[in-house]
N, C-alpha and C. Protein backbone atom coordinates (compact mmCIF):
# COMPACT_ATOMS: atom_id res chain seq x y z
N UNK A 1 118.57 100.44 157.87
CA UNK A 1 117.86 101.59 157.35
C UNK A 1 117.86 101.61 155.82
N UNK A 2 119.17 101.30 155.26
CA UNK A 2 119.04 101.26 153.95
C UNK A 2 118.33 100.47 152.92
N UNK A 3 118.15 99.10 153.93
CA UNK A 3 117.23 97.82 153.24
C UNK A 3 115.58 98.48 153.34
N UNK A 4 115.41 99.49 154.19
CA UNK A 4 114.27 99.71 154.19
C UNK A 4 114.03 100.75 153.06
N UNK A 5 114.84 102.12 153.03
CA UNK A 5 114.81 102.14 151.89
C UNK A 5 114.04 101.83 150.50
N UNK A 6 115.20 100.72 150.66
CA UNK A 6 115.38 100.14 149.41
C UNK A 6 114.29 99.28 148.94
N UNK A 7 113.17 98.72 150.30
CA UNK A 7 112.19 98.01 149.89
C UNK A 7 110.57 98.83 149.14
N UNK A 8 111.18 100.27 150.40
CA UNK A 8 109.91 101.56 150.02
C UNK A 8 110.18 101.53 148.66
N UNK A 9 111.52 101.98 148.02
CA UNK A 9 111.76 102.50 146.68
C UNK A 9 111.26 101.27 145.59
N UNK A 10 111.51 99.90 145.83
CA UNK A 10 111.11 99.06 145.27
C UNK A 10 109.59 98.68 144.77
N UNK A 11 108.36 99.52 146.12
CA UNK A 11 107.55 99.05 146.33
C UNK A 11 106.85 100.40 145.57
N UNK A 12 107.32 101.40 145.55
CA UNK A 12 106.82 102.52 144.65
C UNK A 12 107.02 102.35 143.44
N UNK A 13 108.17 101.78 143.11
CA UNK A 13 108.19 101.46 141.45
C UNK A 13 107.14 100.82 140.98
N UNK A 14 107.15 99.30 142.25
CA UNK A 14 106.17 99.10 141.37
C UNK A 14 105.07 99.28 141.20
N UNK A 15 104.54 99.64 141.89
CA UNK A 15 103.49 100.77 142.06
C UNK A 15 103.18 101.72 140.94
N UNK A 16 104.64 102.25 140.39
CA UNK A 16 104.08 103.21 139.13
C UNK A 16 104.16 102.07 138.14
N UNK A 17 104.61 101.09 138.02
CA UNK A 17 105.06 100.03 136.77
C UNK A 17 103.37 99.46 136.81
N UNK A 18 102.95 98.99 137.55
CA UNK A 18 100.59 98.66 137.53
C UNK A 18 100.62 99.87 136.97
N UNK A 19 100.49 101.03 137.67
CA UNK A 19 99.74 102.18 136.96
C UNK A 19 100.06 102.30 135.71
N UNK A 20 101.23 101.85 135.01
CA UNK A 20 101.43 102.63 133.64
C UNK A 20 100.72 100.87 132.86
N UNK A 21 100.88 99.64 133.45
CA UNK A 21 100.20 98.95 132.83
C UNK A 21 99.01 98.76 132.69
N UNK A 22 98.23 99.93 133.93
CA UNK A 22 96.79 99.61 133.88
C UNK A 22 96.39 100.38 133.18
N UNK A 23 96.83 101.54 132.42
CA UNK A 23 96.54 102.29 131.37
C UNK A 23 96.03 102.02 129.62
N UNK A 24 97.58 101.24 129.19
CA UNK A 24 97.27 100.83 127.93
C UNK A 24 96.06 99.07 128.26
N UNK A 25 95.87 98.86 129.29
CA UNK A 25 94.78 97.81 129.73
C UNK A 25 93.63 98.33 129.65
N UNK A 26 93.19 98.91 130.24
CA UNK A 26 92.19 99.78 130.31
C UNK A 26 91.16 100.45 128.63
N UNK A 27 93.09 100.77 128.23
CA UNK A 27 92.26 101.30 126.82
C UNK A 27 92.08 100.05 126.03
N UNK A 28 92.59 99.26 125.68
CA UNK A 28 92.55 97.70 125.43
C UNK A 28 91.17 97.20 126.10
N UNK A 29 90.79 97.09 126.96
CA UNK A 29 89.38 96.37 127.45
C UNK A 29 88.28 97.26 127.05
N UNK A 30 88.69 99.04 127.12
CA UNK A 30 87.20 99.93 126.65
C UNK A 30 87.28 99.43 125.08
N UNK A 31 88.45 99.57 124.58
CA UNK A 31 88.48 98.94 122.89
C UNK A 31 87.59 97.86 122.52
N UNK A 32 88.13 96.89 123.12
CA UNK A 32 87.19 95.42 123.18
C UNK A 32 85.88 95.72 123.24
N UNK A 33 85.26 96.11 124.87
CA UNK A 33 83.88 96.54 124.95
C UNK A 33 83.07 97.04 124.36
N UNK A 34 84.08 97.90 123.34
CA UNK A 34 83.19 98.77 122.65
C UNK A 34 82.99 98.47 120.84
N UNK A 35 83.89 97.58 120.79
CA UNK A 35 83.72 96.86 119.29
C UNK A 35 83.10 95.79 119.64
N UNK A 36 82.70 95.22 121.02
CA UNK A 36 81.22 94.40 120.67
C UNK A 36 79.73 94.81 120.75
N UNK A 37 80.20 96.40 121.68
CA UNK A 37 78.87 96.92 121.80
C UNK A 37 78.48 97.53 120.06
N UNK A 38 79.49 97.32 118.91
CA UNK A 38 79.14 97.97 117.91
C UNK A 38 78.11 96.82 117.05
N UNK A 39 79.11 96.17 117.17
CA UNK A 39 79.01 94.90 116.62
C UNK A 39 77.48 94.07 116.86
N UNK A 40 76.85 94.66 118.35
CA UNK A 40 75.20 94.27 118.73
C UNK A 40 74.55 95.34 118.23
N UNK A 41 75.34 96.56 118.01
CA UNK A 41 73.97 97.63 117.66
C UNK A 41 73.82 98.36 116.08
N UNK A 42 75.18 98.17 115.54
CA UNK A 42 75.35 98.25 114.19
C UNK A 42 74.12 97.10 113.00
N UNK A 43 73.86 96.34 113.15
CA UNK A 43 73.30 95.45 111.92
C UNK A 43 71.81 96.50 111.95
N UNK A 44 71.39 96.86 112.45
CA UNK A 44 70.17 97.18 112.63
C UNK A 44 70.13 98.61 112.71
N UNK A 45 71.07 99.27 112.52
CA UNK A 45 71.27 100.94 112.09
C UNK A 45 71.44 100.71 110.58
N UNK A 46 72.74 99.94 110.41
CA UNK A 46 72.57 99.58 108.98
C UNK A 46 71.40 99.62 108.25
N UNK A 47 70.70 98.64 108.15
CA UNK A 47 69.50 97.99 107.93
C UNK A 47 68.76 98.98 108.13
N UNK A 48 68.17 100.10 108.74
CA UNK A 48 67.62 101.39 108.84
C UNK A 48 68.20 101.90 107.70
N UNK A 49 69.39 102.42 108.06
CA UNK A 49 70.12 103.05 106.79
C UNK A 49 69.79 102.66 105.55
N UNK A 50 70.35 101.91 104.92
CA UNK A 50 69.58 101.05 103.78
C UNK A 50 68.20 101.83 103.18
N UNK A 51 67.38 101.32 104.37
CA UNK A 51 66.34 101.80 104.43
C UNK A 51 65.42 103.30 103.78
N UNK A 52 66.60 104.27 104.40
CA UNK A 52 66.57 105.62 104.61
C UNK A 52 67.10 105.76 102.82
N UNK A 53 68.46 105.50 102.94
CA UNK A 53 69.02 105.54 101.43
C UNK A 53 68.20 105.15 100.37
N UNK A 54 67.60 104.38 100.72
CA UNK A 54 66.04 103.74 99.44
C UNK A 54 65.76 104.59 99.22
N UNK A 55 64.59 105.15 99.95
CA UNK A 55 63.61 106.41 99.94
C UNK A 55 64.31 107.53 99.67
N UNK A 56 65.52 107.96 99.98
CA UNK A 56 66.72 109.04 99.48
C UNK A 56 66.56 109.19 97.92
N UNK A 57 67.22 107.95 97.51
CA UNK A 57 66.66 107.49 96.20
C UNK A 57 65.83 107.69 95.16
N UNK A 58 64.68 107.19 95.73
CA UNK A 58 63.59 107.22 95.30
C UNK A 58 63.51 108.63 95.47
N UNK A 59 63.47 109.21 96.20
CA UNK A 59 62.69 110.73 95.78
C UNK A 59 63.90 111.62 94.74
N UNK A 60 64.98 111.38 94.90
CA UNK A 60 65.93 112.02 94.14
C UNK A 60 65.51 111.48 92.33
N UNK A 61 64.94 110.42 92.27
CA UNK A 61 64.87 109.95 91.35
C UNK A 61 63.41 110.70 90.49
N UNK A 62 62.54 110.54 91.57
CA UNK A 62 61.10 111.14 91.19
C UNK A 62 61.48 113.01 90.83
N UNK A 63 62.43 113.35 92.22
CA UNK A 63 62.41 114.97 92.20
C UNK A 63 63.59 114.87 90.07
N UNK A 64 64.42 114.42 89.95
CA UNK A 64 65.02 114.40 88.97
C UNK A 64 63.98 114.24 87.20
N UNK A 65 63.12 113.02 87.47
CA UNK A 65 62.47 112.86 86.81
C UNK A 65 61.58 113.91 86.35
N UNK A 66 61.20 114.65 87.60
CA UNK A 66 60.11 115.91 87.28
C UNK A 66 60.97 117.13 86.61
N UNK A 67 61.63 117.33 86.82
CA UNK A 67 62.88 118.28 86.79
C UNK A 67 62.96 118.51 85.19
N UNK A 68 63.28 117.65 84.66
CA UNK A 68 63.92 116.81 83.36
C UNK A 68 62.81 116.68 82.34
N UNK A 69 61.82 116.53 82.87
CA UNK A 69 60.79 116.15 81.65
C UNK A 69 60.01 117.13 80.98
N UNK A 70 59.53 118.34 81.36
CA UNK A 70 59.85 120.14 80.76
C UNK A 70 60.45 120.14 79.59
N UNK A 71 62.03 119.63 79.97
CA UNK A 71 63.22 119.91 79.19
C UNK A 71 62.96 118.66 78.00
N UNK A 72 62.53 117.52 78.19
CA UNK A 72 63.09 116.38 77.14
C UNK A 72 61.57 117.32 76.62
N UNK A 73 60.06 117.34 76.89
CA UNK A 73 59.44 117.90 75.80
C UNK A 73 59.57 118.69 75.14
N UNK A 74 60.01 119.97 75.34
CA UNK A 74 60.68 120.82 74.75
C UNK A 74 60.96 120.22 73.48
N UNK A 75 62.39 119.77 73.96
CA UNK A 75 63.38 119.29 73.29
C UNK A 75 62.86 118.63 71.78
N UNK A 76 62.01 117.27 72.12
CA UNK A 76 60.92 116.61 71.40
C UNK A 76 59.99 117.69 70.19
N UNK A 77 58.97 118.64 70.97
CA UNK A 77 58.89 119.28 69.98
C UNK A 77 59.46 119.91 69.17
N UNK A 78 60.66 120.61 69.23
CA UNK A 78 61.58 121.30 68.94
C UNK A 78 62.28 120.22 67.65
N UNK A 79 62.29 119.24 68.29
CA UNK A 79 62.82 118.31 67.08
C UNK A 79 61.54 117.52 65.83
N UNK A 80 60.60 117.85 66.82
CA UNK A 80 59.27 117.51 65.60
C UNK A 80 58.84 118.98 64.77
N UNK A 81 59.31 119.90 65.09
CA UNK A 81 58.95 121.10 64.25
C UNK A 81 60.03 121.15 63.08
N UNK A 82 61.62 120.97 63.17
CA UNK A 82 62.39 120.63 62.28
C UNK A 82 62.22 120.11 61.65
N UNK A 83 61.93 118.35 62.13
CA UNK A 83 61.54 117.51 60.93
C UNK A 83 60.66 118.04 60.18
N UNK A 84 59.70 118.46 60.51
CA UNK A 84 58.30 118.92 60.00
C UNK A 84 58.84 120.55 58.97
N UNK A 85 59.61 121.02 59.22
CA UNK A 85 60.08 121.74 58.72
C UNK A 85 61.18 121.53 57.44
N UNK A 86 61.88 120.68 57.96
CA UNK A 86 62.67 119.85 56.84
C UNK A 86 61.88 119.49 55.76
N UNK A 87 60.96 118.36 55.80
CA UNK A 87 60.05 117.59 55.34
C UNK A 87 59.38 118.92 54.08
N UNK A 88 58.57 120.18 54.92
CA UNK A 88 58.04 120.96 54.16
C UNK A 88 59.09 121.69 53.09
N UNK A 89 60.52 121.99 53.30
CA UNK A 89 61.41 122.85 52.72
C UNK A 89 61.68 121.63 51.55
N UNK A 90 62.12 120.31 51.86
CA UNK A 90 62.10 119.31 50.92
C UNK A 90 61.46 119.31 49.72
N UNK A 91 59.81 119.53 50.28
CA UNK A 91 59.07 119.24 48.74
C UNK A 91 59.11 121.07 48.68
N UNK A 92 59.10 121.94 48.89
CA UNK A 92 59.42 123.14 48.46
C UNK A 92 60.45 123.36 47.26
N UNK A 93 61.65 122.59 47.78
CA UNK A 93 62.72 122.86 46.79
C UNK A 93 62.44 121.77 45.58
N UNK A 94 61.64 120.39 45.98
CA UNK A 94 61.83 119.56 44.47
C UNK A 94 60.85 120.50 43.29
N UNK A 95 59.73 121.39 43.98
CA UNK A 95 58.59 121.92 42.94
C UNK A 95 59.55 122.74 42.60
N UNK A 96 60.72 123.33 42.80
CA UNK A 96 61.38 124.39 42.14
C UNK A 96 62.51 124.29 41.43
């Protein structure tokens, strides 16, 4: 009776000893599977991406450009009225 037992108790262990190895297996093979399924579908999201980031780009660049150029004319005249102002106060002060 006791050998029998002893073979049930043996035969349940190992029983839980697969189950606890088929676990970290399991996550190990979805791991695998799934860094080659990246690996086929990634180059070509990339490569979209890229893509997307261009045109991101580009309009940040155009929307910036428009943004900005108001301000540099401004700026421009503002600095051609000085000179122009300078220039006139110049010969103002040599006639005096």
């Amino acid at each position: 009776m006791r050998e029998a037992l002893r073979d049930v108790a043996v035969i349940l262990l190992m029983l839980e000893a697969m189950v606890v190895i088929l676990v970290p297996l399991a996550l190990t093979i979805a791991a695998w599977y799934g860094v080659r399924w990246l690996r086929r579908k990634l180059p070509p999201l990339f490569a979209q991406a890229r893509h997307v980031l261009a045109l991101f780009k580009l309009y940040v660049e155009r929307g910036g450009a428009a943004a900005v150029a108001p301000i540099l004319a401004a700026y421009a005249a503002v600095a051609q009225l000085r000179a122009w102002w300078d220039f006139v106060a110049g010969l103002v002060r040599e006639e005096h």
